[in-house]
PDB file of N, CA and C in Angstrom:
ATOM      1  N   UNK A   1      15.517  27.161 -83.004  1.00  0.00           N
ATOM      2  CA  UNK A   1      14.510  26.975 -84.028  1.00  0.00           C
ATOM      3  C   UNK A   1      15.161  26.838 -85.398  1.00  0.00           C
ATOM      4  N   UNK A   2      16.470  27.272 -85.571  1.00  0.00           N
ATOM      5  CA  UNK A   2      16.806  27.137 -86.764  1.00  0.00           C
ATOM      6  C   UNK A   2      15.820  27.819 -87.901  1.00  0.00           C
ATOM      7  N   UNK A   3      15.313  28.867 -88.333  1.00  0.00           N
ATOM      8  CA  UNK A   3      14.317  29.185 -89.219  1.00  0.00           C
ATOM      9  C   UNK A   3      15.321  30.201 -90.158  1.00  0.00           C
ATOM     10  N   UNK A   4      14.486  29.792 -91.177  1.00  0.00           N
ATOM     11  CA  UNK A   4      15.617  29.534 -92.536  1.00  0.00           C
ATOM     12  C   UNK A   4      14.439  29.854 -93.505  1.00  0.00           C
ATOM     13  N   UNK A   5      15.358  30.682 -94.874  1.00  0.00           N
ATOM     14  CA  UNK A   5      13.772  30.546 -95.642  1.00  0.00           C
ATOM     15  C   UNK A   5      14.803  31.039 -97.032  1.00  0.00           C
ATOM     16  N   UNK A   6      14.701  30.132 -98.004  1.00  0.00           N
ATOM     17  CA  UNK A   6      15.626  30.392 -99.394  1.00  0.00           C
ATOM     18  C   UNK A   6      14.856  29.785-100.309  1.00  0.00           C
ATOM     19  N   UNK A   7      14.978  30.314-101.600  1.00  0.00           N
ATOM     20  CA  UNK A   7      14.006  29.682-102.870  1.00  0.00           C
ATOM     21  C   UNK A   7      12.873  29.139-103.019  1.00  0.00           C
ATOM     22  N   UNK A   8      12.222  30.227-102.049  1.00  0.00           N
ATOM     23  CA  UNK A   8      10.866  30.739-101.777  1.00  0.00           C
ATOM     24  C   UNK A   8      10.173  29.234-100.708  1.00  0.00           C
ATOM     25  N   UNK A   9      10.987  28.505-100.239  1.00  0.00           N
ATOM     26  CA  UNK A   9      10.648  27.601 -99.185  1.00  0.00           C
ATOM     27  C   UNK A   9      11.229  27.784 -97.941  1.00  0.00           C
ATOM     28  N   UNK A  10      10.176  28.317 -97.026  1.00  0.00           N
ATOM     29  CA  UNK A  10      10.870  28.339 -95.353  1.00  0.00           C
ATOM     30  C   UNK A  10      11.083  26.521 -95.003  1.00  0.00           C
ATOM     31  N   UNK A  11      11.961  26.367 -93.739  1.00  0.00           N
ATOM     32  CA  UNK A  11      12.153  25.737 -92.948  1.00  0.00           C
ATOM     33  C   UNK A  11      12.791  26.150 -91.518  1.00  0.00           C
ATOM     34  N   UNK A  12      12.586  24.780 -90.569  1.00  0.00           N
ATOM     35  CA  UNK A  12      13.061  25.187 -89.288  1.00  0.00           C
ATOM     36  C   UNK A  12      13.080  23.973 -88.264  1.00  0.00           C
ATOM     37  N   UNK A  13      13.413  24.115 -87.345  1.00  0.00           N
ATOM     38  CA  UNK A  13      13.670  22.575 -86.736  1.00  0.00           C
ATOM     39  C   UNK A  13      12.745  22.896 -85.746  1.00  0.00           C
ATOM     40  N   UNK A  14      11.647  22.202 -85.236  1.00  0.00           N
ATOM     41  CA  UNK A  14      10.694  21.846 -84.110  1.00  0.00           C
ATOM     42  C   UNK A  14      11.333  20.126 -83.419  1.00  0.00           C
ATOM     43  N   UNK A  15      10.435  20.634 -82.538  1.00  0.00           N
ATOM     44  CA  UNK A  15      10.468  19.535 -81.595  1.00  0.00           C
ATOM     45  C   UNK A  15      10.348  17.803 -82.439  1.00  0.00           C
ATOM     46  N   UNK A  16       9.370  18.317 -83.240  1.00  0.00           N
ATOM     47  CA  UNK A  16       9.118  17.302 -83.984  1.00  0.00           C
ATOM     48  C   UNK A  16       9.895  16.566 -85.395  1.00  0.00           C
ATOM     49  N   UNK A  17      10.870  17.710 -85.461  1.00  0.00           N
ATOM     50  CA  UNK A  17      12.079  17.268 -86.673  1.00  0.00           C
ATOM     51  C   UNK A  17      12.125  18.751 -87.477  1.00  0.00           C
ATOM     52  N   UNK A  18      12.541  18.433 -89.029  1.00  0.00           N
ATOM     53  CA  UNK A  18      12.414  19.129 -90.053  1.00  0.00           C
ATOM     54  C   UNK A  18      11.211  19.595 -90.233  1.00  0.00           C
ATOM     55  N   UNK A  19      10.848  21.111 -90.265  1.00  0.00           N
ATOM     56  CA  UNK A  19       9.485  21.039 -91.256  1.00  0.00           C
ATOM     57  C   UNK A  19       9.705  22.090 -92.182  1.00  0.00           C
ATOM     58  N   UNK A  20       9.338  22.174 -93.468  1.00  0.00           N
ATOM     59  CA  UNK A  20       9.039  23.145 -94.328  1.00  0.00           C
ATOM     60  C   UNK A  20       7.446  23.654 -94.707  1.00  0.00           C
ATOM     61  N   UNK A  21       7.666  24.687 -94.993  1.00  0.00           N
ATOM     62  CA  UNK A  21       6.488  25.424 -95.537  1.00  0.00           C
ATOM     63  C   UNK A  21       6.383  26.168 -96.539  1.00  0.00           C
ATOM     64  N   UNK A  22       5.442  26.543 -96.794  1.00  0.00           N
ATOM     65  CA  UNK A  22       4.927  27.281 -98.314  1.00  0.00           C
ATOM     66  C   UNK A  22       4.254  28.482 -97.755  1.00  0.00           C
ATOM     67  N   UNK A  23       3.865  29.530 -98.287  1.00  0.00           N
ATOM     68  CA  UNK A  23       2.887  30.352 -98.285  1.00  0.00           C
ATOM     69  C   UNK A  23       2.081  30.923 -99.526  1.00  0.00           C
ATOM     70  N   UNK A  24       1.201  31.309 -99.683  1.00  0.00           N
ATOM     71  CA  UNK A  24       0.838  31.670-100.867  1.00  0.00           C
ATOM     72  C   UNK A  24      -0.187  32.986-100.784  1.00  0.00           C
ATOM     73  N   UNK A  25      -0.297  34.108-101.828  1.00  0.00           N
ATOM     74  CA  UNK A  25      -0.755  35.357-100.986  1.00  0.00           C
ATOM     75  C   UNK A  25      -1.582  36.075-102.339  1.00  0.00           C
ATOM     76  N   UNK A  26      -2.851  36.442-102.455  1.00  0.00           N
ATOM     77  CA  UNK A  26      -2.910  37.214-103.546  1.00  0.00           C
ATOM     78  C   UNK A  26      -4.097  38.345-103.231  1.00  0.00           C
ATOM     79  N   UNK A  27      -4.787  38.866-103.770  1.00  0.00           N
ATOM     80  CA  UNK A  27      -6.067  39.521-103.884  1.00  0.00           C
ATOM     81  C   UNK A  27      -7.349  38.738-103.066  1.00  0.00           C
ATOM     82  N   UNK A  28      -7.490  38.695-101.808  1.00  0.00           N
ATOM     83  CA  UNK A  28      -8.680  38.219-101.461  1.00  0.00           C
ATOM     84  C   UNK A  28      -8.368  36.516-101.008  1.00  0.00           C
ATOM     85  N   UNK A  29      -7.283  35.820-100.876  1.00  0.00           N
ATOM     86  CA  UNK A  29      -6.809  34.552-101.056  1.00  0.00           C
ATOM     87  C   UNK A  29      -5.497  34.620 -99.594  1.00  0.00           C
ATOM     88  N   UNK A  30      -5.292  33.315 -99.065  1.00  0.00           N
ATOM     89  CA  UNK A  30      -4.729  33.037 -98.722  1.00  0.00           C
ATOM     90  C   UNK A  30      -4.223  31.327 -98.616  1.00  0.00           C
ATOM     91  N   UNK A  31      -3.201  30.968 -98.653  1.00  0.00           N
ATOM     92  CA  UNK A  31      -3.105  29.594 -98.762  1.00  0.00           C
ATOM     93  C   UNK A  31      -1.493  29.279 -97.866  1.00  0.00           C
ATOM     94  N   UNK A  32      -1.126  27.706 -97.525  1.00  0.00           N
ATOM     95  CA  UNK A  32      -0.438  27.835 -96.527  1.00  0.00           C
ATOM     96  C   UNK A  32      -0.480  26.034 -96.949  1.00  0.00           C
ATOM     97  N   UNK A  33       1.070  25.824 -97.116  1.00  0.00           N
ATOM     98  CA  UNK A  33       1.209  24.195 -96.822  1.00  0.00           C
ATOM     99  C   UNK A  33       2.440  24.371 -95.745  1.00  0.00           C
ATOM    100  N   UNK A  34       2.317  23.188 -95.069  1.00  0.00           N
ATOM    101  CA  UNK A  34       3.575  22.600 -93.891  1.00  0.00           C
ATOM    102  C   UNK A  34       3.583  21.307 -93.888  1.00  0.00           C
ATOM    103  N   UNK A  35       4.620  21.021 -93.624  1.00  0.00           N
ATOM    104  CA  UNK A  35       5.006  19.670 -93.889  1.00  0.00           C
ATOM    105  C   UNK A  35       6.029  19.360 -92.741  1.00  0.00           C
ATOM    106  N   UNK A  36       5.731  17.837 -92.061  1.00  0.00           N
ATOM    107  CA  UNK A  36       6.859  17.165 -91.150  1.00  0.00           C
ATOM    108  C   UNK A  36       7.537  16.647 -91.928  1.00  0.00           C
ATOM    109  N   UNK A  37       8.903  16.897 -92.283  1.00  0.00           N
ATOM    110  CA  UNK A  37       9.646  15.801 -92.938  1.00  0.00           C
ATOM    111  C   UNK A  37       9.689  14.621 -92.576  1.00  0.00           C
ATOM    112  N   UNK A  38       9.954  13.918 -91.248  1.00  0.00           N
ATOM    113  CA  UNK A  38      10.502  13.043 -90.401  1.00  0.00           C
ATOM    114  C   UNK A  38       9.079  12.072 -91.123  1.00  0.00           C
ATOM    115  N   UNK A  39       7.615  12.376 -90.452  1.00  0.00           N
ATOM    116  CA  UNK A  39       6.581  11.076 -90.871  1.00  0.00           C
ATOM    117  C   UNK A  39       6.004  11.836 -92.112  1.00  0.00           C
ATOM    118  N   UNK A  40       6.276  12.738 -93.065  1.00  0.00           N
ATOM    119  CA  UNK A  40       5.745  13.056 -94.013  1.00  0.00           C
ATOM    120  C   UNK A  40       4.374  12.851 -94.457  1.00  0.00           C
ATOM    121  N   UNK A  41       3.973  13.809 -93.023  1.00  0.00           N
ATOM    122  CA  UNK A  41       2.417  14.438 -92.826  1.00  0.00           C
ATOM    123  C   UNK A  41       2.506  15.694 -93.307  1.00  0.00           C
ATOM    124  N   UNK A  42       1.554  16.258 -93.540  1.00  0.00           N
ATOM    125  CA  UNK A  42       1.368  17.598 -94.199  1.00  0.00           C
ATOM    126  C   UNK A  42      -0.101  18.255 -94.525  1.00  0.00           C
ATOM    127  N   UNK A  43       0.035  19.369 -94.302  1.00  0.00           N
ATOM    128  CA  UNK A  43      -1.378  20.056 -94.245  1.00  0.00           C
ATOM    129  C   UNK A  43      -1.757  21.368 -95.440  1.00  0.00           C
ATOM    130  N   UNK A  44      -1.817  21.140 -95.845  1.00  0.00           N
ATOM    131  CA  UNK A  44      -2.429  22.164 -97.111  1.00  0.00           C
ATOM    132  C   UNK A  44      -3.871  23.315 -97.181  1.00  0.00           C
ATOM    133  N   UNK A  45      -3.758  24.281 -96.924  1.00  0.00           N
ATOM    134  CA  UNK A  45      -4.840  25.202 -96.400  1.00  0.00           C
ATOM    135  C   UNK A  45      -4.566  25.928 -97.970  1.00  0.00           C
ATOM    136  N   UNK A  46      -5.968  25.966 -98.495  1.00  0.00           N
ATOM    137  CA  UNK A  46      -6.105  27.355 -99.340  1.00  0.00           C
ATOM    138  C   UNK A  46      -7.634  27.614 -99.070  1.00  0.00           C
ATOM    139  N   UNK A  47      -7.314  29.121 -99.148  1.00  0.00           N
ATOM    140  CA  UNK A  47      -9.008  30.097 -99.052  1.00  0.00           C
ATOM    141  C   UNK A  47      -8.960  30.768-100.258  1.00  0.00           C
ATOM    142  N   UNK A  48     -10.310  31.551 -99.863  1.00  0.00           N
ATOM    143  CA  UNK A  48     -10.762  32.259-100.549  1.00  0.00           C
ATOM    144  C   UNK A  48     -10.971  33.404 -99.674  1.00  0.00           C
ATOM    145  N   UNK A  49     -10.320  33.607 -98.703  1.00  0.00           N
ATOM    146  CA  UNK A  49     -10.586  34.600 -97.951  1.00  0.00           C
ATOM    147  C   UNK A  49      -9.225  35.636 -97.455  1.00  0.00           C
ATOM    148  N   UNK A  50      -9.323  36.447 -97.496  1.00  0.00           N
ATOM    149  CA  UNK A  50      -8.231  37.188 -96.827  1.00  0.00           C
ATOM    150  C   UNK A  50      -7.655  37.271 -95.777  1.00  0.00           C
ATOM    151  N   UNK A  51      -8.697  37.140 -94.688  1.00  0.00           N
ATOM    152  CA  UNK A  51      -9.097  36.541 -93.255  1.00  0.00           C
ATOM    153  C   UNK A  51      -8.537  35.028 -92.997  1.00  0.00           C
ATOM    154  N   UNK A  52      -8.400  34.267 -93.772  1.00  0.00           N
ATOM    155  CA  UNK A  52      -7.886  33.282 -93.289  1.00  0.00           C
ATOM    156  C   UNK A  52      -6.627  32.899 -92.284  1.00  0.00           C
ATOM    157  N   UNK A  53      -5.587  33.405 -92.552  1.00  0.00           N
ATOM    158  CA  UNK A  53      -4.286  33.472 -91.647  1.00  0.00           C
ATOM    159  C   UNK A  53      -4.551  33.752 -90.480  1.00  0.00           C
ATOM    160  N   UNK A  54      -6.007  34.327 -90.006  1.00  0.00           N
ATOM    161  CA  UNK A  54      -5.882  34.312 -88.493  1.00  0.00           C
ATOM    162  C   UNK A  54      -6.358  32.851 -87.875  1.00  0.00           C
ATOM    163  N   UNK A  55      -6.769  31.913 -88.549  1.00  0.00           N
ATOM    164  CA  UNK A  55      -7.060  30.546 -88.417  1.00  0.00           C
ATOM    165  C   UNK A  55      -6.370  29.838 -88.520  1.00  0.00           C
ATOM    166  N   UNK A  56      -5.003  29.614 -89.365  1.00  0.00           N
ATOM    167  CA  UNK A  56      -4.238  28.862 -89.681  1.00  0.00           C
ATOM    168  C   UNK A  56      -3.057  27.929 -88.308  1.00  0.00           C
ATOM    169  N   UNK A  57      -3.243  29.358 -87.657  1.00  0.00           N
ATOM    170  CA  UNK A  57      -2.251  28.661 -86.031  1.00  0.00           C
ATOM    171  C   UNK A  57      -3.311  27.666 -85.515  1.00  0.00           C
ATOM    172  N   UNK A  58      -4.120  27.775 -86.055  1.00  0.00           N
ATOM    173  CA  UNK A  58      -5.320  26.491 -84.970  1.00  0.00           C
ATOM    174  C   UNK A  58      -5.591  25.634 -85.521  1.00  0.00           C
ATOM    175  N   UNK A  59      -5.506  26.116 -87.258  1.00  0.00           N
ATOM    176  CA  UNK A  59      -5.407  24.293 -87.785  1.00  0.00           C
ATOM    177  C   UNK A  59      -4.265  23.465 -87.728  1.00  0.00           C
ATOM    178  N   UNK A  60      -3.242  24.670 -87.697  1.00  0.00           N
ATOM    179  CA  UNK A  60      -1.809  24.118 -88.005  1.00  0.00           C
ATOM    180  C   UNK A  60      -1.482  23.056 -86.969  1.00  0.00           C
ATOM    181  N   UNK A  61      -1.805  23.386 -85.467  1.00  0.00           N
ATOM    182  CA  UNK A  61      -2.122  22.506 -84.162  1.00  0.00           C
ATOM    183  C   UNK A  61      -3.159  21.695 -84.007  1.00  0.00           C
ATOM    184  N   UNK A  62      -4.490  21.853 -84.765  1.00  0.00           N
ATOM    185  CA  UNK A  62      -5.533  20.626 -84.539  1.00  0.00           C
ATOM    186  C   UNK A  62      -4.871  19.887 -85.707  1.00  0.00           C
ATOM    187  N   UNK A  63      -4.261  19.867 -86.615  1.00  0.00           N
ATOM    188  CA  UNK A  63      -4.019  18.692 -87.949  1.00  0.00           C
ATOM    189  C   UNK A  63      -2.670  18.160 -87.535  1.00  0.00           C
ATOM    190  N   UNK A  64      -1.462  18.984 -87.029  1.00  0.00           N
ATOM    191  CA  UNK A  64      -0.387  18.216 -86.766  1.00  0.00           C
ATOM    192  C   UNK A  64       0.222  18.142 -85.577  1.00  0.00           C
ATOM    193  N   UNK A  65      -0.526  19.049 -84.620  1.00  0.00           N
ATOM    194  CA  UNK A  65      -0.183  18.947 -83.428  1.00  0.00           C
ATOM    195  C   UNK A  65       0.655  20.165 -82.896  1.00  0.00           C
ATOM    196  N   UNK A  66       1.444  20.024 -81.890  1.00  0.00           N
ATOM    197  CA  UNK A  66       2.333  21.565 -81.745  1.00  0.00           C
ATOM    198  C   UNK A  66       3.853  21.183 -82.505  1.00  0.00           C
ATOM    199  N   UNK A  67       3.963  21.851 -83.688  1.00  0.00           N
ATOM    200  CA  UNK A  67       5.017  21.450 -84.131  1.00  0.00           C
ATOM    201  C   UNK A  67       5.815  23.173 -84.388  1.00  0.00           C
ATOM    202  N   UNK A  68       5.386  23.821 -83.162  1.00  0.00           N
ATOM    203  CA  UNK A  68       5.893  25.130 -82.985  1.00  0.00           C
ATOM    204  C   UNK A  68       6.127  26.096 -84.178  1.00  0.00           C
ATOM    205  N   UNK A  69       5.140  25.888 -84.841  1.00  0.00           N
ATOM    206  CA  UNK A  69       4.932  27.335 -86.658  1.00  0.00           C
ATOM    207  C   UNK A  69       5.099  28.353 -86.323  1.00  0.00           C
ATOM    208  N   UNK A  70       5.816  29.117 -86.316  1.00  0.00           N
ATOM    209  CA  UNK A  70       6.972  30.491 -86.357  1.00  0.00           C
ATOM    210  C   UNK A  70       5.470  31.530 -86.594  1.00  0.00           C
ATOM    211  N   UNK A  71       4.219  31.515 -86.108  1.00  0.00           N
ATOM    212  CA  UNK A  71       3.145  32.103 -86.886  1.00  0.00           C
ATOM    213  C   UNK A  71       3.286  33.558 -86.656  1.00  0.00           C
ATOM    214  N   UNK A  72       3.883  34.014 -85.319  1.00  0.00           N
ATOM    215  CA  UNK A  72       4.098  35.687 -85.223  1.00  0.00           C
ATOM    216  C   UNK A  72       5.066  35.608 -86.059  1.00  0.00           C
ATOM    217  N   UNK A  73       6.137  35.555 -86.740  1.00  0.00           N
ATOM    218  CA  UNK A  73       6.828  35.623 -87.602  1.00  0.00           C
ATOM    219  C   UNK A  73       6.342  35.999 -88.601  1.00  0.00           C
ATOM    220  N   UNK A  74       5.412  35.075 -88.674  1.00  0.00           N
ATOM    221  CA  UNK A  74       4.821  34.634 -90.496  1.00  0.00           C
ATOM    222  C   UNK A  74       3.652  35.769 -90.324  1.00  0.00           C
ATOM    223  N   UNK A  75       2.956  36.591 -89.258  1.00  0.00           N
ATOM    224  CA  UNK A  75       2.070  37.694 -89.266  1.00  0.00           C
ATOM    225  C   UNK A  75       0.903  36.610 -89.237  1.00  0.00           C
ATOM    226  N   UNK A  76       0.380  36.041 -88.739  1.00  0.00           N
ATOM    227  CA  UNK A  76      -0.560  34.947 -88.567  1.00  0.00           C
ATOM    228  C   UNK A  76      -0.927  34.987 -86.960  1.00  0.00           C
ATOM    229  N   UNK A  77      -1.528  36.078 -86.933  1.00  0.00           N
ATOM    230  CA  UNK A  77      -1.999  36.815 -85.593  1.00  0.00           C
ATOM    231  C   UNK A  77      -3.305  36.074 -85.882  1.00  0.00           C
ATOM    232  N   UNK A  78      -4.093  34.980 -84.605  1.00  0.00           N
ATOM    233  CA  UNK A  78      -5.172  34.542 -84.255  1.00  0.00           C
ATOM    234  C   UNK A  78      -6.429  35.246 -84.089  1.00  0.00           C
ATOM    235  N   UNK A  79      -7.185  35.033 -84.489  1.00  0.00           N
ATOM    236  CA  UNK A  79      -8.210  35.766 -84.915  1.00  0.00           C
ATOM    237  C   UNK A  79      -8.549  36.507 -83.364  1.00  0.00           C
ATOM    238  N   UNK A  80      -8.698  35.405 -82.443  1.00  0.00           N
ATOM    239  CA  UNK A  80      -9.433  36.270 -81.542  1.00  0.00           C
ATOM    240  C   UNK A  80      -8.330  36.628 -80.052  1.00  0.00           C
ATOM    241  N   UNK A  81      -7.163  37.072 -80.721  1.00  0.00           N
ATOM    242  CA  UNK A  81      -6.171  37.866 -79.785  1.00  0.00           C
ATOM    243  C   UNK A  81      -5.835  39.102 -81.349  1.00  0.00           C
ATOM    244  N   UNK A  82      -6.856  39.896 -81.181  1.00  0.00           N
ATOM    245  CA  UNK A  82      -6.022  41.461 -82.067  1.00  0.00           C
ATOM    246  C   UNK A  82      -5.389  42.423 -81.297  1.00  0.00           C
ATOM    247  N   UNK A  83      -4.878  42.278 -80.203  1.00  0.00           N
ATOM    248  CA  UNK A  83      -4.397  42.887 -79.373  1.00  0.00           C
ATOM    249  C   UNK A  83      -2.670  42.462 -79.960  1.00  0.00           C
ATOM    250  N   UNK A  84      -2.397  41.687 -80.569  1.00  0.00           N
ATOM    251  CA  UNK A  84      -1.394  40.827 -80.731  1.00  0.00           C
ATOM    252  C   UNK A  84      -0.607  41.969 -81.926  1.00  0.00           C
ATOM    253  N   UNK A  85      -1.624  42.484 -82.779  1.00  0.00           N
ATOM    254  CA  UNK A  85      -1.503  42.917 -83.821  1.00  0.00           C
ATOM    255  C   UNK A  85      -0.874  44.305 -83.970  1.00  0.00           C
ATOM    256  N   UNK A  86      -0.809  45.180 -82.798  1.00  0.00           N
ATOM    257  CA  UNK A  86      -0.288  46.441 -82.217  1.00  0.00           C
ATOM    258  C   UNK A  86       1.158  46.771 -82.721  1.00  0.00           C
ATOM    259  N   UNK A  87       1.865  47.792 -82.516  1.00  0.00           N
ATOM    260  CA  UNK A  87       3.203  47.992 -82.383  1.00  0.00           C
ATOM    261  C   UNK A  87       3.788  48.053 -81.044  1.00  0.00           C
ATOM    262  N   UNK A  88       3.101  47.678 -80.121  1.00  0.00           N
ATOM    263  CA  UNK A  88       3.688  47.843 -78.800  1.00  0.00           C
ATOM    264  C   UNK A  88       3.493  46.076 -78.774  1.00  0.00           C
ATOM    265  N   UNK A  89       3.030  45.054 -79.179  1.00  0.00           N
ATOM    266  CA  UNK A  89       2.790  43.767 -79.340  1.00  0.00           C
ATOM    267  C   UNK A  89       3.958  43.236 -79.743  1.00  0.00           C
ATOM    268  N   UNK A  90       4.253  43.778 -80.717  1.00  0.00           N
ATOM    269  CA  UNK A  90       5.862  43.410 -81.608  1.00  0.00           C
ATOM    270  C   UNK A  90       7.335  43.394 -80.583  1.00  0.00           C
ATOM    271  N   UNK A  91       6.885  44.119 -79.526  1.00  0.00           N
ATOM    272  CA  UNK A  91       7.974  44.071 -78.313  1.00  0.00           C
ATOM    273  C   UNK A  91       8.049  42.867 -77.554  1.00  0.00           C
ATOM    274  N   UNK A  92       7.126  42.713 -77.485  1.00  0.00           N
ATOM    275  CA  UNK A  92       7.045  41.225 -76.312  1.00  0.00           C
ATOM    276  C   UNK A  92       7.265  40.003 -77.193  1.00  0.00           C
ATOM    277  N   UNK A  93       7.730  39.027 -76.510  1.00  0.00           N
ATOM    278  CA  UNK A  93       7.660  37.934 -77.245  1.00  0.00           C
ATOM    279  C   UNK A  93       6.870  36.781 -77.495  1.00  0.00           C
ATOM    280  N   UNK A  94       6.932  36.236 -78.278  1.00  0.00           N
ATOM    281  CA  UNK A  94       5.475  35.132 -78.872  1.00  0.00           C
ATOM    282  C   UNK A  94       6.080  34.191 -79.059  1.00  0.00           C
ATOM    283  N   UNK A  95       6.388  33.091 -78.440  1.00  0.00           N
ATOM    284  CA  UNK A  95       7.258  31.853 -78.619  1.00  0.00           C
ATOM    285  C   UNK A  95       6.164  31.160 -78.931  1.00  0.00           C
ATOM    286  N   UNK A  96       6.430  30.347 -80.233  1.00  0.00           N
ATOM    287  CA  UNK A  96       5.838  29.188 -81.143  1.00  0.00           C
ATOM    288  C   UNK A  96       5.590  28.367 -80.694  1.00  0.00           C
ATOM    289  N   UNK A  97       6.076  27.735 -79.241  1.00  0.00           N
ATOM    290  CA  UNK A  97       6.076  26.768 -78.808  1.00  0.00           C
ATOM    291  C   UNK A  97       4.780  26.371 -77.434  1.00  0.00           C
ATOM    292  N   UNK A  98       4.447  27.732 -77.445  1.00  0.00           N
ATOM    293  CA  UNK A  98       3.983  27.759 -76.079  1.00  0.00           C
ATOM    294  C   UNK A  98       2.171  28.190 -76.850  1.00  0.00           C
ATOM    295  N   UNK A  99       1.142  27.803 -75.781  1.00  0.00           N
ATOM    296  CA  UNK A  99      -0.379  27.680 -76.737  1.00  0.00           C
ATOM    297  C   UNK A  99      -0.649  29.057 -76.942  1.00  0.00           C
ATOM    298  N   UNK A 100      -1.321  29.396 -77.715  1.00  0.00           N
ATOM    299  CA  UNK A 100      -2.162  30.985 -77.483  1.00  0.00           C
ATOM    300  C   UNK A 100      -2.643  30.946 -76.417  1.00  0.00           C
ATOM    301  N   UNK A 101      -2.416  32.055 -75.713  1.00  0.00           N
ATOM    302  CA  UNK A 101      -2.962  32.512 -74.030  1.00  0.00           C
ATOM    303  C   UNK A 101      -3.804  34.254 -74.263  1.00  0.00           C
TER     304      UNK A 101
END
């Protein structure tokens, strides 16, 4: 995966090439850009909600497809697996690549 993250921009190599990302985090807000380098598509999410990041793995795959987003990494636990969210969860592994099950 190559995942890399310096001067406040992650990157990492997917199936699909280069991609970088953004995050953005405040009081009640969440926001989230990614980008394919290779066809320089890109998806830009901002809320108004706090709640949002558990949605973001499902847009991130309905807008660009599976371009494997590091989202257990990034704490972007799917809304409707909170089982995910545990300390006994953090043991097992969550490969990016593979769908929510």
């Amino acid at each position: 995966m190559a995942l890399s993250y310096a001067l406040g921009i992650g990157t990492y190599q997917s199936p699909k090439g280069t991609i970088w990302f953004k995050e953005g985090h405040d009081d009640g807000t969440n926001n989230l850009l990614a980008c394919m380098e290779r066809t320089r598509d890109c998806l830009l999410m901002l809320s108004n909600s706090a709640n949002a990041e558990s949605i973001f793995p499902y847009l991130i795959e309905a807008a660009l497809g599976n371009i494997c987003f590091p989202w257990y990494w990034d704490n972007y636990i799917p809304y409707d697996h909170p089982e995910w969210c545990g300390v006994d969860a953090r043991k097992q592994p969550h490969s990016p690549c593979q769908p929510f099950q």
